[in-house]
Protein backbone atom coordinates (compact mmCIF):
# COMPACT_ATOMS: atom_id res chain seq x y z
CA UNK A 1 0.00 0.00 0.00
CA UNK A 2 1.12 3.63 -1.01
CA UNK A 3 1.65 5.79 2.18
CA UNK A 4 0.21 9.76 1.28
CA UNK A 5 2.28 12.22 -0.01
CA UNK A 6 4.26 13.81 2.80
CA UNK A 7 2.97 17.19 1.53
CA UNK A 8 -1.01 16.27 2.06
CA UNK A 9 0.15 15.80 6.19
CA UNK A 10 1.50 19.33 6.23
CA UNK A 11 -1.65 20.74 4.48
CA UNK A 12 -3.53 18.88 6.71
CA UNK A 13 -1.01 20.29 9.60
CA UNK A 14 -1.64 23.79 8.80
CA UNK A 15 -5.28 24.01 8.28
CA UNK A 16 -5.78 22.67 12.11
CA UNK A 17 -3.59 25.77 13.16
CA UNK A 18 -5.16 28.07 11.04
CA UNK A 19 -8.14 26.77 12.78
CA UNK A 20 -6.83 26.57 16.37
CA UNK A 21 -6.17 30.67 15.55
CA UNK A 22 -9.72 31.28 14.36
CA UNK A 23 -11.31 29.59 17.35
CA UNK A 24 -9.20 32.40 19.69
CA UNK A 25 -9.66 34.90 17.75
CA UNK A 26 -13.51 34.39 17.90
CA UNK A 27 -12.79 33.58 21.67
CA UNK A 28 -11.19 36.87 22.13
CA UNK A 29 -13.56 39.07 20.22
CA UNK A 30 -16.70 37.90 22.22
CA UNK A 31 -14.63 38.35 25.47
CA UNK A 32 -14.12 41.68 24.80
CA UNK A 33 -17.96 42.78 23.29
CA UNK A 34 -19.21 41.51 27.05
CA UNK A 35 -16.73 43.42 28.81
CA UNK A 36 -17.41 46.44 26.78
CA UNK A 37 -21.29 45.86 27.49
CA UNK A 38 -20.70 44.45 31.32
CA UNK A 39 -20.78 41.18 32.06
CA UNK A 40 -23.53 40.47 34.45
CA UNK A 41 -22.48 38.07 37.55
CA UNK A 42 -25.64 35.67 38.21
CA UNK A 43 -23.88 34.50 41.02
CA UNK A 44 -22.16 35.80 44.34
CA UNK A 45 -18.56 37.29 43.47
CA UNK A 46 -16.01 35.96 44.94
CA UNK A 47 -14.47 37.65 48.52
CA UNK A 48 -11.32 39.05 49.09
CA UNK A 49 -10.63 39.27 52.14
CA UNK A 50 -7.75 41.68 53.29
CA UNK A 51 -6.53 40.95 57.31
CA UNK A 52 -3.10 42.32 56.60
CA UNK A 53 -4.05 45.96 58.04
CA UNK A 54 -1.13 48.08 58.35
CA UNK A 55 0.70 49.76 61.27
CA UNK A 56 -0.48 53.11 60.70
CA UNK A 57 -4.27 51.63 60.68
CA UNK A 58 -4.02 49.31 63.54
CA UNK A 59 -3.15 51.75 65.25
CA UNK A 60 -5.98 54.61 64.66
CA UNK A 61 -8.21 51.66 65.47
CA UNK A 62 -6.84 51.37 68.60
CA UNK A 63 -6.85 54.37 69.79
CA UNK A 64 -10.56 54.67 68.74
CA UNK A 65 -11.68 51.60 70.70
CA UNK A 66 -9.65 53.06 74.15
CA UNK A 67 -10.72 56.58 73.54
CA UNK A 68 -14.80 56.32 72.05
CA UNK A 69 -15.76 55.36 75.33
CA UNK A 70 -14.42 59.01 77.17
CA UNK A 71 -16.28 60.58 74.50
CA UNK A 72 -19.85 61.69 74.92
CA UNK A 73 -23.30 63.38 73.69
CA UNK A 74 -24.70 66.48 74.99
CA UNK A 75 -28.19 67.40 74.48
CA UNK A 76 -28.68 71.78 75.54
CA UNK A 77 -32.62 71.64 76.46
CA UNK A 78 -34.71 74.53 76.29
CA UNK A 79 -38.30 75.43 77.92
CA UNK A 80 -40.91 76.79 75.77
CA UNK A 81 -44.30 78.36 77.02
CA UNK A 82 -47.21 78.03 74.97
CA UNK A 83 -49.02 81.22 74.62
CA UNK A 84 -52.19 79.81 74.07
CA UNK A 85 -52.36 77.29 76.76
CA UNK A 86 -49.54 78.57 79.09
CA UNK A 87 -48.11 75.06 79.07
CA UNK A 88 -44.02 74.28 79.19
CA UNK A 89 -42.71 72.62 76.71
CA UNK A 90 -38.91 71.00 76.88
CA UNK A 91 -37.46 70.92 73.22
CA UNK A 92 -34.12 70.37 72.09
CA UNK A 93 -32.10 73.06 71.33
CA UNK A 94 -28.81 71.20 69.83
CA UNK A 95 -26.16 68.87 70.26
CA UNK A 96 -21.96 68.69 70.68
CA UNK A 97 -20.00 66.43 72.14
CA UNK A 98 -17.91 66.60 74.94
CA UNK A 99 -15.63 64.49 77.32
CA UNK A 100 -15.20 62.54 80.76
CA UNK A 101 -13.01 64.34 83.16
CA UNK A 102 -13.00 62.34 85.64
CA UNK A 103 -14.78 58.70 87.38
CA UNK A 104 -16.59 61.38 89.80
CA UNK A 105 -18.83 62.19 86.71
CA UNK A 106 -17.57 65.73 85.67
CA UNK A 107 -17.79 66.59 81.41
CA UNK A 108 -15.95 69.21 79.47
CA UNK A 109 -17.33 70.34 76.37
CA UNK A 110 -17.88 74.17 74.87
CA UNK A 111 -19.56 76.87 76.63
CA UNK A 112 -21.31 77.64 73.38
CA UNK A 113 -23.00 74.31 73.30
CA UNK A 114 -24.97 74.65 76.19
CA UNK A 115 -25.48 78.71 75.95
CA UNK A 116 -28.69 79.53 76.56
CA UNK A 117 -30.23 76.06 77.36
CA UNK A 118 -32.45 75.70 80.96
CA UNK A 119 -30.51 72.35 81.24
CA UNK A 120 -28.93 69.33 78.80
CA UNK A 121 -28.59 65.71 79.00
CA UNK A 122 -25.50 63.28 79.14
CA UNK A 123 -25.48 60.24 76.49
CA UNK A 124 -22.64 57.88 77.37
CA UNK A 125 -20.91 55.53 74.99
CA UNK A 126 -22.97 52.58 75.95
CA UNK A 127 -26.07 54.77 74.97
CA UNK A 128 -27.44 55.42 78.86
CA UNK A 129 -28.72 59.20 78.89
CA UNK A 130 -28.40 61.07 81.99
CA UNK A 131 -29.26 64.74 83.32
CA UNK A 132 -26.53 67.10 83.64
CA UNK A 133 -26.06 70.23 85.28
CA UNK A 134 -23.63 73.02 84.89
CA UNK A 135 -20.58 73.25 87.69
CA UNK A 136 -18.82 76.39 85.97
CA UNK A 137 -18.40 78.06 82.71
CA UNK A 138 -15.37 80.18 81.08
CA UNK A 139 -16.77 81.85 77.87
CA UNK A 140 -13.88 83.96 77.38
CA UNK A 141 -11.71 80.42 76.69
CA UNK A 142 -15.47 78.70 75.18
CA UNK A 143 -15.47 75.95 77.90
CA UNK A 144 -17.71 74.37 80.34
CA UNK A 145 -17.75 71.39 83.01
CA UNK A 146 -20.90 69.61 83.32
CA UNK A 147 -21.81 67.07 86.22
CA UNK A 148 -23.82 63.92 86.22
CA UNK A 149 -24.52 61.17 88.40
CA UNK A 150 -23.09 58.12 86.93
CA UNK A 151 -21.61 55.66 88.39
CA UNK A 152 -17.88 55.33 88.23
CA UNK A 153 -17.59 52.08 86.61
CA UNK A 154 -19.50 53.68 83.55
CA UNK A 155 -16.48 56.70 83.25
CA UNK A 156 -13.29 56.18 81.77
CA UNK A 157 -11.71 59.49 81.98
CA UNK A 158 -9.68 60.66 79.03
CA UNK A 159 -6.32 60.58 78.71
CA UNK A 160 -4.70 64.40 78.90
CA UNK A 161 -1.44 65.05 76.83
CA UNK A 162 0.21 68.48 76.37
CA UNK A 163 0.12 71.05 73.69
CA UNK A 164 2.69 73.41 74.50
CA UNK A 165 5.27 71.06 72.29
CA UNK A 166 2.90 70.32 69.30
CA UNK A 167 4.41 70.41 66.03
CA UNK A 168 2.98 71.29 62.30
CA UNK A 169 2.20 68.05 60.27
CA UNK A 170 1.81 66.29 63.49
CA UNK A 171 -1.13 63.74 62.89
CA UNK A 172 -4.29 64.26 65.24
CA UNK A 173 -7.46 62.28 65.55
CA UNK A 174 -11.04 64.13 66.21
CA UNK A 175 -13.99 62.25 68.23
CA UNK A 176 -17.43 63.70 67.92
CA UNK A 177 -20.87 63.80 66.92
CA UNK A 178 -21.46 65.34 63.81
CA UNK A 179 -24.85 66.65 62.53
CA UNK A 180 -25.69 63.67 65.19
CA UNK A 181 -24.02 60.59 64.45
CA UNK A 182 -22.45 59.30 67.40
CA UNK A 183 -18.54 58.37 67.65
CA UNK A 184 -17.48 59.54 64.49
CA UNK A 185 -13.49 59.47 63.93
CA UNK A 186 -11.71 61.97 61.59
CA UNK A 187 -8.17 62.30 60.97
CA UNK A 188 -5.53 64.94 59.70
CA UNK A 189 -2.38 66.95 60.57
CA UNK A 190 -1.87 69.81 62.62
CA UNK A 191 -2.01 72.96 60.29
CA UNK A 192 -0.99 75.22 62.79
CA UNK A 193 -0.30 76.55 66.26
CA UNK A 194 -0.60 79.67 68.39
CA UNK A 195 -3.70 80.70 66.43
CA UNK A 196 -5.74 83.38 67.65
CA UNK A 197 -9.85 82.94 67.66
CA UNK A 198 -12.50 85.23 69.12
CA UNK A 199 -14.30 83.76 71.87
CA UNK A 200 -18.55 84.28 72.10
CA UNK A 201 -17.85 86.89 74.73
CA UNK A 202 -15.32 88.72 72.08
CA UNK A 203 -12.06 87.94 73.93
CA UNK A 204 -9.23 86.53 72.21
CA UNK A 205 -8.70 82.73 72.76
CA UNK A 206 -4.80 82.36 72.34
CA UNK A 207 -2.47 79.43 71.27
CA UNK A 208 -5.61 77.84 69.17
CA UNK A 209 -4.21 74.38 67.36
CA UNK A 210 -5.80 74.81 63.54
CA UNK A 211 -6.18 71.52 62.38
CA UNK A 212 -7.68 69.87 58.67
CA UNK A 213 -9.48 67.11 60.57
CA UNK A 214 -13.05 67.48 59.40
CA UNK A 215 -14.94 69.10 62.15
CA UNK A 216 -18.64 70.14 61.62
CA UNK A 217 -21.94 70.97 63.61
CA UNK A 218 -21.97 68.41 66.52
CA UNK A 219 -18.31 68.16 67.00
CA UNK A 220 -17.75 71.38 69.26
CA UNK A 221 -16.74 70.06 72.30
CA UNK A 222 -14.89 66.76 71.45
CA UNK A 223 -11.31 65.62 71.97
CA UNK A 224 -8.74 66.92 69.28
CA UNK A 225 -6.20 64.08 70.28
CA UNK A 226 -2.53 62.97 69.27
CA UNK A 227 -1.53 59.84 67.86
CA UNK A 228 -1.34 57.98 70.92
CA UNK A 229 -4.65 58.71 72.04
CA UNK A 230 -3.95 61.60 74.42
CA UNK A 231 -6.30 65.12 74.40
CA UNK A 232 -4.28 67.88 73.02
CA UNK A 233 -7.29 70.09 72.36
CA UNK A 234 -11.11 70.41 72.54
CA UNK A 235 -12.46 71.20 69.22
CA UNK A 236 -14.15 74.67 69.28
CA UNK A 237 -14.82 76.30 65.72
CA UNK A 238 -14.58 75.71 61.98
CA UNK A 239 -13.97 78.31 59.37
CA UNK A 240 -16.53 78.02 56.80
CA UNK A 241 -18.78 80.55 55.16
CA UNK A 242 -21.31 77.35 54.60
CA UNK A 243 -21.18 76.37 58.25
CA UNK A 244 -19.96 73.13 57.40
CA UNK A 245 -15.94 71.53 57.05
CA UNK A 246 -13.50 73.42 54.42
CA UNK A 247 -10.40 71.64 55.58
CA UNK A 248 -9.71 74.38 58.70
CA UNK A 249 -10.75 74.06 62.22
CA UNK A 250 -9.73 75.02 65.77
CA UNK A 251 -9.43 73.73 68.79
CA UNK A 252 -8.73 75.24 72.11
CA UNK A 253 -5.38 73.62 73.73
CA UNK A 254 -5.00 70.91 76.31
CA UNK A 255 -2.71 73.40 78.78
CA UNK A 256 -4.96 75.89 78.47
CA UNK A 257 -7.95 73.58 79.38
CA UNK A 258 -6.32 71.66 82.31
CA UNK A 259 -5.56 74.65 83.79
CA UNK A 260 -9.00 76.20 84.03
CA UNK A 261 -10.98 72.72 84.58
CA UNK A 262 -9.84 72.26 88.01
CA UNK A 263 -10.57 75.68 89.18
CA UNK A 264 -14.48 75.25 87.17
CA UNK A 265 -14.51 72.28 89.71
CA UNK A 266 -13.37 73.48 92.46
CA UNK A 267 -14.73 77.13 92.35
CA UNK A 268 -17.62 77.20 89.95
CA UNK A 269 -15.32 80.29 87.84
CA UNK A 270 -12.01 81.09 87.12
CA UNK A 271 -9.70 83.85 89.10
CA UNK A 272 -9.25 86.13 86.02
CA UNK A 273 -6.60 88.30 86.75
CA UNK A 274 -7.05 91.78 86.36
CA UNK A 275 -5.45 95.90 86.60
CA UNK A 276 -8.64 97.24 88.52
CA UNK A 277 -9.28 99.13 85.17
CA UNK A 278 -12.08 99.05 82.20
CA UNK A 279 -10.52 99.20 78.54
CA UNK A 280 -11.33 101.11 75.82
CA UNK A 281 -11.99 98.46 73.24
CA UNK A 282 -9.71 98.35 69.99
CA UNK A 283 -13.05 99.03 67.66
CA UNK A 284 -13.57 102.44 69.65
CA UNK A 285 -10.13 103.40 69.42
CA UNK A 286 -10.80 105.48 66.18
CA UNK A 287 -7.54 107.53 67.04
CA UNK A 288 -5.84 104.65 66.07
CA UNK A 289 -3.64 104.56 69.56
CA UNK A 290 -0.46 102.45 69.69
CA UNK A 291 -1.54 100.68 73.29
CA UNK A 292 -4.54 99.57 75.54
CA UNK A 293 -6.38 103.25 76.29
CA UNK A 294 -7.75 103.00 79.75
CA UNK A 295 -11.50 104.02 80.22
CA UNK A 296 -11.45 104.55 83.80
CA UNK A 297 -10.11 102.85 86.81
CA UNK A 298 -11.96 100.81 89.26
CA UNK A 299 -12.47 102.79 92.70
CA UNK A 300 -9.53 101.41 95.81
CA UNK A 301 -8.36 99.15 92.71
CA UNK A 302 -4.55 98.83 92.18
CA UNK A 303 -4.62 100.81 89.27
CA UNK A 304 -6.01 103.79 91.33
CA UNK A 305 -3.58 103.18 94.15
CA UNK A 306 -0.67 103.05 91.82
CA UNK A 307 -2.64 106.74 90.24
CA UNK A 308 -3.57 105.32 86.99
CA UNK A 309 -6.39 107.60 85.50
CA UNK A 310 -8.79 107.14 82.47
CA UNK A 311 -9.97 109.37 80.16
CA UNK A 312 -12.33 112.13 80.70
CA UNK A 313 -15.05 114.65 78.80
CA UNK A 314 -14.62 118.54 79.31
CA UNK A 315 -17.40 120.27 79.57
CA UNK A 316 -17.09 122.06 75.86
CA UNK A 317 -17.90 118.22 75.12
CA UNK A 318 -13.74 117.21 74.44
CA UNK A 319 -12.24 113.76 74.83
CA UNK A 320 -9.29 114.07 76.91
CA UNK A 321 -7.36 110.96 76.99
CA UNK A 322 -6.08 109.60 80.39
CA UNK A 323 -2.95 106.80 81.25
CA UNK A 324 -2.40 104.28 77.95
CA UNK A 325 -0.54 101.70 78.73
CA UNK A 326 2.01 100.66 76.47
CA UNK A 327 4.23 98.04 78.25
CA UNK A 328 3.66 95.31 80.79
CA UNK A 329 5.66 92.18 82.21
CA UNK A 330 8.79 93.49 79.79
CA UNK A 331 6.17 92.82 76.92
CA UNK A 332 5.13 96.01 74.51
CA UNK A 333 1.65 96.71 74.24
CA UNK A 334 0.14 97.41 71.31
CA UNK A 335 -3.61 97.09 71.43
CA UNK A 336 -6.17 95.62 73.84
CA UNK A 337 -5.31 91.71 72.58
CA UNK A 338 -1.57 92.20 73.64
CA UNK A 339 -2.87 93.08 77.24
CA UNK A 340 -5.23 90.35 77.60
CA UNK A 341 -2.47 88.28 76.27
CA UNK A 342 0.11 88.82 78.83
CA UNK A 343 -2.31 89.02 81.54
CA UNK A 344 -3.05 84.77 80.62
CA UNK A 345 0.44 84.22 81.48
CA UNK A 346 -0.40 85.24 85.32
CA UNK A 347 -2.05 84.92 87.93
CA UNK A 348 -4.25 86.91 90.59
CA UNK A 349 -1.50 88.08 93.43
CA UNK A 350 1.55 88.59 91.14
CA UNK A 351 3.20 91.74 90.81
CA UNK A 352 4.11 93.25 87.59
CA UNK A 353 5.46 96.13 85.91
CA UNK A 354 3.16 98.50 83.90
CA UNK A 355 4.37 101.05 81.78
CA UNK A 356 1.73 103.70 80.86
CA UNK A 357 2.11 107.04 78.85
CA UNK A 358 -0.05 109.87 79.53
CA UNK A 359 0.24 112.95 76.78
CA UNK A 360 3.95 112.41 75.91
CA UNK A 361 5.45 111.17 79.48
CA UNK A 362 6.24 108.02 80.19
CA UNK A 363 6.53 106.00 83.60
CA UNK A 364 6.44 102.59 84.76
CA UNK A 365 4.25 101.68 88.14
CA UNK A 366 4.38 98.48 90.08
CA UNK A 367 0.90 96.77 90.49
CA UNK A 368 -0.56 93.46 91.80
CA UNK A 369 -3.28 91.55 89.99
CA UNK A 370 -6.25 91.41 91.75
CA UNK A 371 -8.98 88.89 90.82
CA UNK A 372 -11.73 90.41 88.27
CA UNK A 373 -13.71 87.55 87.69
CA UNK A 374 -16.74 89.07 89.09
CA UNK A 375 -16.65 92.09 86.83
């Protein structure tokens, strides 16, 4: 028998090739028309599951789960009398968050969110609500201590860190409740220290940590905190013409706050230091004055005794300008700020110098802070 030509077993060779080739192609061009319509998954896809978190995220989770639980709700509650029937009527009149101080049941959060409210309520993390009431205020720094009965196994007081050594692109963590949802975590850098924010009273608040952690409505009065977990700040105030996050906020600092807390506790207020005078404010100095103009003294004040004088009216109706003072505690004084600034570095009973100019003299009197609190 003849065995086929050897070149009939290479045509046949090829044509399965060439027809291997066509299959893929086909194969290929129908794969890519259902991916260019979507392929539609009839069945569950499949999971990938990633437990390989890293450092950096381990460890915002952790401080999260040890620091939610210091971290609470405040409810400011208003009364409302109907005019028709006469009948009160408690209603809500917003939220913020705040923080536990201490086992003994004492809160800090913002003086603006509970201003104006009859009373507000507590929400711990476990969700148990409780009544508070107000132990002190300091507007001119925008915080408050509340106090409710809980008991002590319920509080785990915060952890309190510094702020006098923070650092620009340090990374910060903010706790709150914004627009109402509970325990929400943001994160950023510090933008910037030794910011300077008006209070509600119109003081300057100085040494404010700005910070791009998102911080809206609700937040005011949670922890700003490091990356360990400790409070460096209590958040305080956004800058936004909408009212809502654009990547700046503020937060009052951790030295500033554990320094007034106690004496809210202890003493309901804080000792403000004080000259024994009333300032001219800087937008009624229309002269445009280098210094702090002094309105008048306060009667058997230090200022009197050391013969410090404000301004006066003649009786043809002109101003006629008193002591300005222009120096105090070695710093220069330019304007009402400066003053209030160097008097936050002391305290009632110290002594300090106080350079004052009255027409063109200079001199410098000796006087010792008394406490103005009440004024």
């Amino acid at each position: 028998m003849t065995p086929p030509p050897r070149d009939s077993a290479i045509v046949k060779l090829l044509a399965v090739a060439l027809l291997a080739v066509a299959v893929a192609l086909v194969y290929t061009v129908v794969q890519l028309r259902q991916q260019a319509r979507g392929v539609i998954a009839a069945d569950p896809r499949p999971v990938v599951i990633n437990d390989k978190l890293g450092a950096d995220e381990q460890a915002t989770i952790e401080v999260f789960r040890r620091t939610a639980t210091s971290v609470v709700h405040i409810t400011s509650i208003v009364a409302r009398r109907d005019r028709m029937s006469l009948d009160v009527t408690e209603i809500p009149q917003g939220t913020g968050s705040g923080f536990v101080w201490d086992t003994a049941g004492h809160v800090v959060t913002n003086a603006h969110v509970i201003a104006g409210a009859d009373r507000a309520q507590v929400t711990l993390d476990d969700g148990t609500t409780y009544a508070a009431k107000v132990v002190g205020q300091e507007v001119n720094k925008d915080l408050a201590v509340l106090k409710i009965d809980a008991p002590p196994s319920k509080l785990r007081a915060i952890a309190v860190g510094r702020s006098a050594n923070l650092q620009v692109g340090q990374k910060v963590l903010a706790i709150g409740n914004p627009f109402g949802l509970d325990h929400s975590l943001t994160s950023g850098v510090i933008s910037g220290v030794e910011r300077e924010i008006k209070s509600t009273s119109g003081r300057t608040i100085f040494g404010v940590i700005q910070t791009d952690a998102s911080i809206n409505p609700g937040n005011s009065g949670g922890p700003l905190l490091d990356g360990g977990g400790n409070l460096i700040g209590i958040n305080t105030a956004i800058y936004s013409p909408s009212g809502a996050n654009a990547g700046i906020g503020f937060a009052v600092p951790v030295d500033t706050i554990n320094a007034i807390v106690p004496e809210l506790i202890g003493h309901g207020k804080v000792k403000r230091p004080g000259l024994g005078i009333n300032i001219w404010p800087n937008k009624y100095n229309q002269r445009d004055l280098a210094g702090a103009v002094i309105r008048d003294v306060i009667p058997g004040g230090p200022a009197e005794a050391a013969g410090l004088v404000g301004f006066r009216t003649t009786g043809d109706g002109r101003l006629v300008l008193g002591d300005i003072i222009v120096g105090m505690a070695g710093q220069d004084i330019r304007d009402v700020n400066d003053l209030y600034k160097v008097l936050d570095n002391h305290r009632v009973g110290d002594s300090i110098d106080v350079v004052v100019r009255r027409e063109q003299e200079r001199r410098t009197v000796k006087i010792t802070l008394i406490d103005v609190s009440g004024k």
